[in-house]
Protein backbone atom coordinates (compact mmCIF):
# COMPACT_ATOMS: atom_id res chain seq x y z
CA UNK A 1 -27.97 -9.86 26.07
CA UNK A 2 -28.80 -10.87 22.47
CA UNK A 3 -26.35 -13.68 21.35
CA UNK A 4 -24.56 -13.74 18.02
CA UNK A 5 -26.01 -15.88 15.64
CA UNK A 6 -23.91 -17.64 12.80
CA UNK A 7 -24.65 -16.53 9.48
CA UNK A 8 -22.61 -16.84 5.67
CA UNK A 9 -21.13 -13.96 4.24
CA UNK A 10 -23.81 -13.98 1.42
CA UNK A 11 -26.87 -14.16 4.32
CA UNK A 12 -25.78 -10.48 5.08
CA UNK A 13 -24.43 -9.16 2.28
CA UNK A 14 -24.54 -8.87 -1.93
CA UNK A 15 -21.36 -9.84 -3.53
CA UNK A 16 -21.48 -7.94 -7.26
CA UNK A 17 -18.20 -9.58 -9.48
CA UNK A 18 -16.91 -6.58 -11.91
CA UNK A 19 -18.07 -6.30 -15.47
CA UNK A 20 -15.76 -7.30 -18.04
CA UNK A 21 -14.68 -4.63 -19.99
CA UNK A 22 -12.96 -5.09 -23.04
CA UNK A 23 -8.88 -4.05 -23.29
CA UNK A 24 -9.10 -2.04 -25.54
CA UNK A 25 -11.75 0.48 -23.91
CA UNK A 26 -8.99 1.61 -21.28
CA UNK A 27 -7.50 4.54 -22.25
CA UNK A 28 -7.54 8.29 -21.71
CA UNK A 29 -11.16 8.81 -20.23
CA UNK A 30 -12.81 10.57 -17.26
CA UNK A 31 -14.26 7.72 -16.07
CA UNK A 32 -12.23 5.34 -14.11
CA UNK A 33 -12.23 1.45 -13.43
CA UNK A 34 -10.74 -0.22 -10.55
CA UNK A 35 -8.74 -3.08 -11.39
CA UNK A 36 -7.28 -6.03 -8.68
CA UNK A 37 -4.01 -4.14 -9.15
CA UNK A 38 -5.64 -1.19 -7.65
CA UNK A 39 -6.64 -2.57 -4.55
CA UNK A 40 -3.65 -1.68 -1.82
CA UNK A 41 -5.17 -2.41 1.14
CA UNK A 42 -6.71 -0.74 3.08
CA UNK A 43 -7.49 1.44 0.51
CA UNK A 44 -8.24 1.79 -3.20
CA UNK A 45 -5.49 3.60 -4.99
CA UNK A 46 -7.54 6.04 -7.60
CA UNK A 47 -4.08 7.46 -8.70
CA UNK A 48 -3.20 4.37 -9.98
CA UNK A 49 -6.74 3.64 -12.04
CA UNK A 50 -6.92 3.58 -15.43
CA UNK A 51 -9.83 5.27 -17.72
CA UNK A 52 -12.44 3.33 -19.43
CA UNK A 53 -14.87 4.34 -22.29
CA UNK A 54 -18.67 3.87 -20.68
CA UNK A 55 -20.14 5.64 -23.63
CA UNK A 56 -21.13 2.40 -25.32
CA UNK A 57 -23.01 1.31 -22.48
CA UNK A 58 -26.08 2.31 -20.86
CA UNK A 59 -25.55 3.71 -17.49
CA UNK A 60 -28.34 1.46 -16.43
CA UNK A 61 -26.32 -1.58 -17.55
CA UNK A 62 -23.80 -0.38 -15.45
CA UNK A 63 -25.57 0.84 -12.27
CA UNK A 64 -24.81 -1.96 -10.41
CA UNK A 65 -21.01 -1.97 -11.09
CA UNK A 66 -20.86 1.51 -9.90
CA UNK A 67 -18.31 2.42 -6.97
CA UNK A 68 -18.35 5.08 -4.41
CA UNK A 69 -16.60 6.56 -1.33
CA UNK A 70 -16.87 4.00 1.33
CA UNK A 71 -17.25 0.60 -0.61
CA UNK A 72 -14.72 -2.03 -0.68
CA UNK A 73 -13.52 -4.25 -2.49
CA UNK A 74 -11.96 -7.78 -2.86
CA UNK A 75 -9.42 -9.00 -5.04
CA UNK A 76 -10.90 -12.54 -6.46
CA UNK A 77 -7.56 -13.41 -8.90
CA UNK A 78 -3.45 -13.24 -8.51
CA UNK A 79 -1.26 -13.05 -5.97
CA UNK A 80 -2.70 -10.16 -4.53
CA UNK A 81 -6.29 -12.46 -4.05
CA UNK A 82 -8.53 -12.09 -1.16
CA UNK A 83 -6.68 -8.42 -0.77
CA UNK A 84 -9.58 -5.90 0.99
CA UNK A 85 -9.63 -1.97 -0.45
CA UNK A 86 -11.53 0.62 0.68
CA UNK A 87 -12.76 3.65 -1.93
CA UNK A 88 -12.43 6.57 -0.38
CA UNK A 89 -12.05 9.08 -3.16
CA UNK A 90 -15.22 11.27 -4.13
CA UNK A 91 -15.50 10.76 -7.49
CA UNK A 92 -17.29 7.29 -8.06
CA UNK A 93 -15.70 4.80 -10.80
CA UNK A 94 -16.62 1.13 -12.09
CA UNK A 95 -15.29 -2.11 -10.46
CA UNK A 96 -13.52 -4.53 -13.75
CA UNK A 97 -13.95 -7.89 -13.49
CA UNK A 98 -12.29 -10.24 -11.23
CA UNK A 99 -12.90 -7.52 -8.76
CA UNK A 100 -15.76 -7.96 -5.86
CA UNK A 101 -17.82 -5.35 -4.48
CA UNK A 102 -19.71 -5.75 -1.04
CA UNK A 103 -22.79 -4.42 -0.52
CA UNK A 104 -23.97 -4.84 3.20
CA UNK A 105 -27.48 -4.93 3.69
CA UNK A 106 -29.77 -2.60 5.04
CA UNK A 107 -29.85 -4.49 8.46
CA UNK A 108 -26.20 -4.87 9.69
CA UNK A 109 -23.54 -2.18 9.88
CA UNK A 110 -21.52 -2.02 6.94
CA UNK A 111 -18.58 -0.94 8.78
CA UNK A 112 -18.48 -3.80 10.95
CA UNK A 113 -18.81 -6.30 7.62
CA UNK A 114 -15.94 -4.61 6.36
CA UNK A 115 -13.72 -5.69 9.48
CA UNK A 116 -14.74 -9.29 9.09
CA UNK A 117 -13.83 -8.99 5.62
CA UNK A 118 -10.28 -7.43 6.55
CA UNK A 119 -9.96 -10.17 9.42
CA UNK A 120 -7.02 -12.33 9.48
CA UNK A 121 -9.66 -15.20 9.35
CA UNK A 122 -11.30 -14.19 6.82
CA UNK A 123 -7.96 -13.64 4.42
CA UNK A 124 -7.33 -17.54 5.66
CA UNK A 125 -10.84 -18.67 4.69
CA UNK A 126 -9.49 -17.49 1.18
CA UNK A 127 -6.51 -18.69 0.46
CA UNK A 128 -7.67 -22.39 1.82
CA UNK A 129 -10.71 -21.73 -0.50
CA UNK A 130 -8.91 -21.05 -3.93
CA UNK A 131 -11.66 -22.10 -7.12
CA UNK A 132 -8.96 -23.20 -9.37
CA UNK A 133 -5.21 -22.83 -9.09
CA UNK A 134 -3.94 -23.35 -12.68
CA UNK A 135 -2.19 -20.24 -13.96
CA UNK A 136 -3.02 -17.99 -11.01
CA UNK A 137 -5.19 -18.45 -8.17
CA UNK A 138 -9.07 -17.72 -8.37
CA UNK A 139 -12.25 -17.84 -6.32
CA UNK A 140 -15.45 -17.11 -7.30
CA UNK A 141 -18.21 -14.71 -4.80
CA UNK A 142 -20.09 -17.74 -4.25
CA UNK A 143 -17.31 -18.94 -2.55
CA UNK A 144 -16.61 -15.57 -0.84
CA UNK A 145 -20.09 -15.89 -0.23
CA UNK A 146 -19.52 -19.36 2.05
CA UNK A 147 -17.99 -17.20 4.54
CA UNK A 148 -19.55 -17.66 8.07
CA UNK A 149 -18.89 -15.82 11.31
CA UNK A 150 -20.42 -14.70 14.42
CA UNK A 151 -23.06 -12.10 13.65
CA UNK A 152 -23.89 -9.79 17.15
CA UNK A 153 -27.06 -7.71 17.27
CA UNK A 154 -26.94 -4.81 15.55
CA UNK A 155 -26.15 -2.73 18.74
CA UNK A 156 -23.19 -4.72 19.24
CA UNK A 157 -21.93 -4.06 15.58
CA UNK A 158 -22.51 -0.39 15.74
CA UNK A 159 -20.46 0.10 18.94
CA UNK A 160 -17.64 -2.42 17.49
CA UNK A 161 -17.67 -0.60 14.48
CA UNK A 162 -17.08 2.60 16.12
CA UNK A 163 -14.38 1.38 18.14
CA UNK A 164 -12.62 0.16 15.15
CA UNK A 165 -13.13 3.26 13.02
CA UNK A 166 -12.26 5.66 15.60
CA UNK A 167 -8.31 3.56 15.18
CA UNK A 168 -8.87 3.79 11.34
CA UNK A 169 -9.47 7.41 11.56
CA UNK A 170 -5.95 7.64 13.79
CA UNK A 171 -4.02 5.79 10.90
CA UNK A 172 -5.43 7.66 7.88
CA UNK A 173 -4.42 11.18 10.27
CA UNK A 174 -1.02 9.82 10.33
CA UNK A 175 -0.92 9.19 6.55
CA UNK A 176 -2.48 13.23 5.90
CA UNK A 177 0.33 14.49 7.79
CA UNK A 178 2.44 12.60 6.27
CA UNK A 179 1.78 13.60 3.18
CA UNK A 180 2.28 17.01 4.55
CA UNK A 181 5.72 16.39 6.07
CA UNK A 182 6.60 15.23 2.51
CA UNK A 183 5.75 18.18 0.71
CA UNK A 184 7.26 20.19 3.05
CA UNK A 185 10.35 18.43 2.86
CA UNK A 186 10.65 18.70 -1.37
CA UNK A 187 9.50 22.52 -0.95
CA UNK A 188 12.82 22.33 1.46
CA UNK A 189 14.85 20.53 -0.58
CA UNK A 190 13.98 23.09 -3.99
CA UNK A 191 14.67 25.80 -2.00
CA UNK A 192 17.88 24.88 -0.66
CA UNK A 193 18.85 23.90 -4.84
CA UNK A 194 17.79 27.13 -5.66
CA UNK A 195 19.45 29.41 -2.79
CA UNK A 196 23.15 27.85 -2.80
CA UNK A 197 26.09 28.42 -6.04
CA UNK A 198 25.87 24.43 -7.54
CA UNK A 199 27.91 22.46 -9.14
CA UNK A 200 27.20 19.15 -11.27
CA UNK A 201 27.72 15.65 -9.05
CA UNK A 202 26.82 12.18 -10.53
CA UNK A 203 24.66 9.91 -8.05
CA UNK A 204 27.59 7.74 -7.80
CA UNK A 205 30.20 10.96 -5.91
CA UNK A 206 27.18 11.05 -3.24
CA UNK A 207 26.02 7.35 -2.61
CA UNK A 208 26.67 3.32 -3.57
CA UNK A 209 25.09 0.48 -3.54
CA UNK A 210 24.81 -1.71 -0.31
CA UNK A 211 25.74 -5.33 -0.69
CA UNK A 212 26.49 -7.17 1.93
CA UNK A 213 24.30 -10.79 2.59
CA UNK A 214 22.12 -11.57 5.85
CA UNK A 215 20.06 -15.02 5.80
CA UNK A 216 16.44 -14.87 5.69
CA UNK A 217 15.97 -17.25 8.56
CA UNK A 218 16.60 -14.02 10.84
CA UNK A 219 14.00 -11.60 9.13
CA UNK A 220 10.58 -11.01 10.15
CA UNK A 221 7.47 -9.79 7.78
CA UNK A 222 8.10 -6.47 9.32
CA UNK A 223 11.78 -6.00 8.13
CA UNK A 224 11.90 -7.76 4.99
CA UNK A 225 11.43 -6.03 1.73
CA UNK A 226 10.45 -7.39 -1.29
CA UNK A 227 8.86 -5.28 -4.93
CA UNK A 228 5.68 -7.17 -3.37
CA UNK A 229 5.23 -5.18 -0.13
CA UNK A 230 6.76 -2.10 -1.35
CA UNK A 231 3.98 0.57 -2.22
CA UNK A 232 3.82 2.66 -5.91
CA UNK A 233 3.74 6.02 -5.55
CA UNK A 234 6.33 6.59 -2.90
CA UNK A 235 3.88 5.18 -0.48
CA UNK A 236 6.44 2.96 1.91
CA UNK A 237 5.84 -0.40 2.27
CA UNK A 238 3.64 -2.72 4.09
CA UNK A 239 4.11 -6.21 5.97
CA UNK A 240 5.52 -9.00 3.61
CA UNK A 241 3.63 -11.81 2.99
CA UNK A 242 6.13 -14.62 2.61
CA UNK A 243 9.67 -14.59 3.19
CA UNK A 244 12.03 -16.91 1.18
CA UNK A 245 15.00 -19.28 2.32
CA UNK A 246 18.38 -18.23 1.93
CA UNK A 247 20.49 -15.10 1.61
CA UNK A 248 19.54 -11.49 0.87
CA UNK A 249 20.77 -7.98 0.88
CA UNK A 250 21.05 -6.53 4.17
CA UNK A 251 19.55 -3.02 5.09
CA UNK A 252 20.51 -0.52 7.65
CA UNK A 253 18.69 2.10 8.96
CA UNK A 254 18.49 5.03 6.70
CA UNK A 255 19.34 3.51 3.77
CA UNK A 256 17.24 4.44 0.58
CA UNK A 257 15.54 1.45 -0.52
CA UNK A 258 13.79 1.05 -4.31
CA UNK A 259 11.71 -1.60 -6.71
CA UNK A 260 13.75 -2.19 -9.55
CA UNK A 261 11.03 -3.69 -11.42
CA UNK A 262 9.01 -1.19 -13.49
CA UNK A 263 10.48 2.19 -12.03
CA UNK A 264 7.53 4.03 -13.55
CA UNK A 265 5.73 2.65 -10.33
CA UNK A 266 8.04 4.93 -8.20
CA UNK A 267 8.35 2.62 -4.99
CA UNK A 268 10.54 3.71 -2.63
CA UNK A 269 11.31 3.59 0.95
CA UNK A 270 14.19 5.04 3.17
CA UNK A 271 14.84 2.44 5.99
CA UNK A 272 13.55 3.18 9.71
CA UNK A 273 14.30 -0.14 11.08
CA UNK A 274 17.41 -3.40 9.80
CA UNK A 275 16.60 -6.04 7.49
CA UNK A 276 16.97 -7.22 4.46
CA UNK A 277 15.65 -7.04 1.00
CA UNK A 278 15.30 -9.30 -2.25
CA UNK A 279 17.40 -8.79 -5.39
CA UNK A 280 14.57 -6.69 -7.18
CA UNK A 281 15.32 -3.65 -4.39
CA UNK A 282 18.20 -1.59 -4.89
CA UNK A 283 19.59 -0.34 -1.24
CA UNK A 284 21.13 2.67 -1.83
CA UNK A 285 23.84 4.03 1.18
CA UNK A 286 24.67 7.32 1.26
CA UNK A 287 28.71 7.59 1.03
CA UNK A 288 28.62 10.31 4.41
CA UNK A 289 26.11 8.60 6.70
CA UNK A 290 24.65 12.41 7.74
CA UNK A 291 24.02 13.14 3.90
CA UNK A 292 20.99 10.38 3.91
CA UNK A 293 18.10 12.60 4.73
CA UNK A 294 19.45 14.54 1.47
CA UNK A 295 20.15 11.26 -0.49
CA UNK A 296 16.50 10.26 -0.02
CA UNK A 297 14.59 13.19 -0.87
CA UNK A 298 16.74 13.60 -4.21
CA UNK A 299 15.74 10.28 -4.87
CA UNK A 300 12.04 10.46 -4.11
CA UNK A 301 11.70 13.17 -7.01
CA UNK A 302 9.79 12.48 -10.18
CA UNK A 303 13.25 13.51 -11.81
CA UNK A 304 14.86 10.78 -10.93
CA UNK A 305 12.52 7.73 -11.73
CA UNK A 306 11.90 9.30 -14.94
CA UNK A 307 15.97 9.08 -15.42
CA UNK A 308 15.54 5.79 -14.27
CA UNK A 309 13.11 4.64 -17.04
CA UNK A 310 15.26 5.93 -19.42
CA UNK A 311 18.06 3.43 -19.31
CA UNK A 312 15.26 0.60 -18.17
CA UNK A 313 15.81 -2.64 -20.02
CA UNK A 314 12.82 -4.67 -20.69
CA UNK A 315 9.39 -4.35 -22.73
CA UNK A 316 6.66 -6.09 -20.20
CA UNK A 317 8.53 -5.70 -17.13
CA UNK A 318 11.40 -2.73 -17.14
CA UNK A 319 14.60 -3.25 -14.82
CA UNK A 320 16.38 -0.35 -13.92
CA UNK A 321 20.18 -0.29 -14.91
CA UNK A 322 22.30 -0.23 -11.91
CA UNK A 323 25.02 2.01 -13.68
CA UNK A 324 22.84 3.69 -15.49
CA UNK A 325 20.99 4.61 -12.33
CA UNK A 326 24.67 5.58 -10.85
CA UNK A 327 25.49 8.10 -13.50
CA UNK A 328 22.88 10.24 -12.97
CA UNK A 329 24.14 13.76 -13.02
CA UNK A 330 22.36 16.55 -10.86
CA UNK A 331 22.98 20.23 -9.53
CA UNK A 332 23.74 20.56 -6.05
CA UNK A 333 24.84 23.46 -4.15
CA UNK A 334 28.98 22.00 -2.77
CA UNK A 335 28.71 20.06 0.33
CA UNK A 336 29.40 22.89 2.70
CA UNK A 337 25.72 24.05 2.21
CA UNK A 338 24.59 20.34 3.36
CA UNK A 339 24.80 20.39 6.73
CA UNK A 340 21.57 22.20 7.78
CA UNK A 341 19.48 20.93 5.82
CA UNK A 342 20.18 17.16 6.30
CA UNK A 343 19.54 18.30 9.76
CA UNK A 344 15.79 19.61 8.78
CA UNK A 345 15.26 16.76 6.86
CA UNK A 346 16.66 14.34 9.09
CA UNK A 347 13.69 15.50 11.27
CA UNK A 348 11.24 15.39 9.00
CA UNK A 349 12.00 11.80 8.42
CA UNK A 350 12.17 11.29 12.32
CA UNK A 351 8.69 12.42 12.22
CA UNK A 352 7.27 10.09 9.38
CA UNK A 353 8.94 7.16 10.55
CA UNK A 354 7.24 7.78 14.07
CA UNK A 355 3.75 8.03 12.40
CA UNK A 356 4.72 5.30 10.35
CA UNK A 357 5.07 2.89 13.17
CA UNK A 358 2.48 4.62 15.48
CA UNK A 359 0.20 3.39 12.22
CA UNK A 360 1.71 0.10 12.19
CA UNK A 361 0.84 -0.51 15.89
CA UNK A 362 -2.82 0.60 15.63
CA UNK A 363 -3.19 -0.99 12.73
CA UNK A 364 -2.32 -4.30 14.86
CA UNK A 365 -4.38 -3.52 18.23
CA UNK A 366 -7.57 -2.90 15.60
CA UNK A 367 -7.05 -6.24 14.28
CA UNK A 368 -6.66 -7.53 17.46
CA UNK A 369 -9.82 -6.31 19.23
CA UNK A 370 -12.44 -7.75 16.33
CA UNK A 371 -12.08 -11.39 17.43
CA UNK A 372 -11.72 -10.78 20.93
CA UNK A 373 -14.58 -8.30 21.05
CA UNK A 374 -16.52 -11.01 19.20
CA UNK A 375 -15.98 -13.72 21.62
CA UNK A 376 -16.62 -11.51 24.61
CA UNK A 377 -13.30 -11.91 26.00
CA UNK A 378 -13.20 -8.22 25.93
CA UNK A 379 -16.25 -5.85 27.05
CA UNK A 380 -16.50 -2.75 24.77
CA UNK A 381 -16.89 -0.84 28.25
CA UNK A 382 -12.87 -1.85 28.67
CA UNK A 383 -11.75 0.02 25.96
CA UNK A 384 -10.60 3.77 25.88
CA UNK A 385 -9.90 4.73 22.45
């Protein structure tokens, strides 16, 4: 059997930093650029890219900048640095600057570069490898480019890679039907407003705010909720990175959790698990515990963060207004018509928070299986995936 060789990061692979465009050629245009702010791993968020004006460049000048369904990405500035995304859309787009592109060479399997480059290890190798720390931190893709780590034969990285992608391919089925249970549940929720006599109920007759303290000491990265690991675009929430010292709002299990900070971001997450969460989350409690799979789904409409940004305070970086938020007045059918479908929604969100975690726990044995498949502490042949 071959043995791995030690190579850099840069031995296997082109590292392409973004072009700079100018500010002032974002806008309205087709064409889209992926900024560091884009970059939610694992993925690239297109939604969230803004368009750029190309037509003063030659698309030759650009070639090399160009992005396409299955590159990734790294973020080289911020606190989101060292952050791996994956483009999966089909339309291609530009990377901006401060934003790293791999490309893989011909001769190793650009999957399997991609899981060194999501490894824990890796994401150490950066932060202990900063460029320059003044404002914000920053590396530079000869740095990136430093990187070394065991390199198998090629044979070796096709059958890891498969292994790994095959749990990838698990976790982005869980997020499809996901996205399915979701629309079913708002096509639910419109057809139960529009069925049922209504009447007109601020936010504040059918929920309040939670406020009771817990200390940090006793929270986990998995249960604590900061604007930082909570996702735009009603996405959930991911593991935190850091958790601070002392006290924070405590979280129950389906309570309706949401960023405060710029609304128009639309994060928002309705608790599966206890915990706590930082002063910049609202948690929301439903005032008759069986009403929350309602309470959510009113809350997860574009109605309601666009209420939101209405009473926002704040140029740069809008704060919702907690009783402004309160006095939000909707049409509901009276609470005798609730019953039944809390029930259908309550299982709906049974079923998303099981895919959610399912996700979680692949998400974990993938990352787990790189380094030990790497070392040879586990034998491909041992795994049934």
């Amino acid at each position: 059997m071959e043995e791995n060789k030690i190579v850099k990061l840069s031995d296997v692979c082109d590292l392409i930093p973004g072009f700079a465009f100018k500010s002032s050629e974002f806008g309205e245009h087709q064409t889209k650029a992926v900024k560091i702010g884009d970059i939610q791993p694992p993925y690239v968020n297109y939604a969230s890219m803004a368009g750029v004006d190309v037509t003063k460049y030659t698309l030759s000048k650009l070639a090399k900048y160009e992005i396409h369904k299955g590159d990734f990405v790294l973020a080289m500035t911020g606190a989101t640095i060292g952050k791996i995304g994956r483009y999966i859309s089909n339309t291609g787009a530009y990377i901006n600057q401060r934003v790293l592109k791999f490309k893989p060479h011909e001769d190793v399997n650009s999957d399997f570069i991609y899981y060194i480059v999501s490894s824990t290890s890796f994401q150490k190798y950066i932060l202990n490898n900063v460029d320059s720390e003044t404002a914000q931190p920053n590396i530079s893709a000869g740095s990136v480019g430093k990187y070394e780590f065991e390199l198998p034969s090629l044979e070796e990285q096709n059958r890891i890679a498969d292994i790994l992608v095959s749990l990838d391919n698990k976790i982005q089925l869980n997020r499809q039907i996901n996205d399915n249970l979701e629309q079913q549940a708002s096509s639910l929720l419109s057809d139960w407003i529009s069925t049922y006599p209504c009447r007109t109920y601020k936010l504040s007759d059918i929920c309040k705010y939670a406020n009771a303290k817990c200390e940090t000491g006793n929270l986990t990265p998995q249960n604590y909720i900061s604007t930082e690991n909570m996702l735009p675009n009603r996405k959930g929430i991911v593991e935190a990175s850091n958790i601070p010292t002392g006290k924070v709002t405590c979280y129950k299990v389906d309570d309706v959790l949401i960023a405060n900070i710029r609304p128009y971001f639309q994060k928002i997450w309705k608790a599966d698990i206890n915990g706590g969460c930082s002063a910049d989350v609202l948690c929301i409690r439903a005032n008759i515990e069986s009403h929350s799979p309602i309470l959510y789904w009113l809350l997860h409409q574009d109605a309601f963060f666009e209420y939101v940004m209405t009473g926002a305070k704040g140029c740069k970086m809008p704060r919702g207004d907690k009783q402004h938020i309160m006095n939000w007045s909707i049409d509901l059918p009276e609470v005798q018509y609730w019953a039944d479908l809390a029930t259908q929604l309550g299982s709906i969100d049974q079923q998303i928070a099981y895919n959610r975690i399912e996700s979680i726990n692949l998400s974990n044995l993938r990352d787990t299986l790189l380094p030990k498949l790497m070392s040879g502490e586990l034998k491909i042949n041992e795994i049934d995936c």
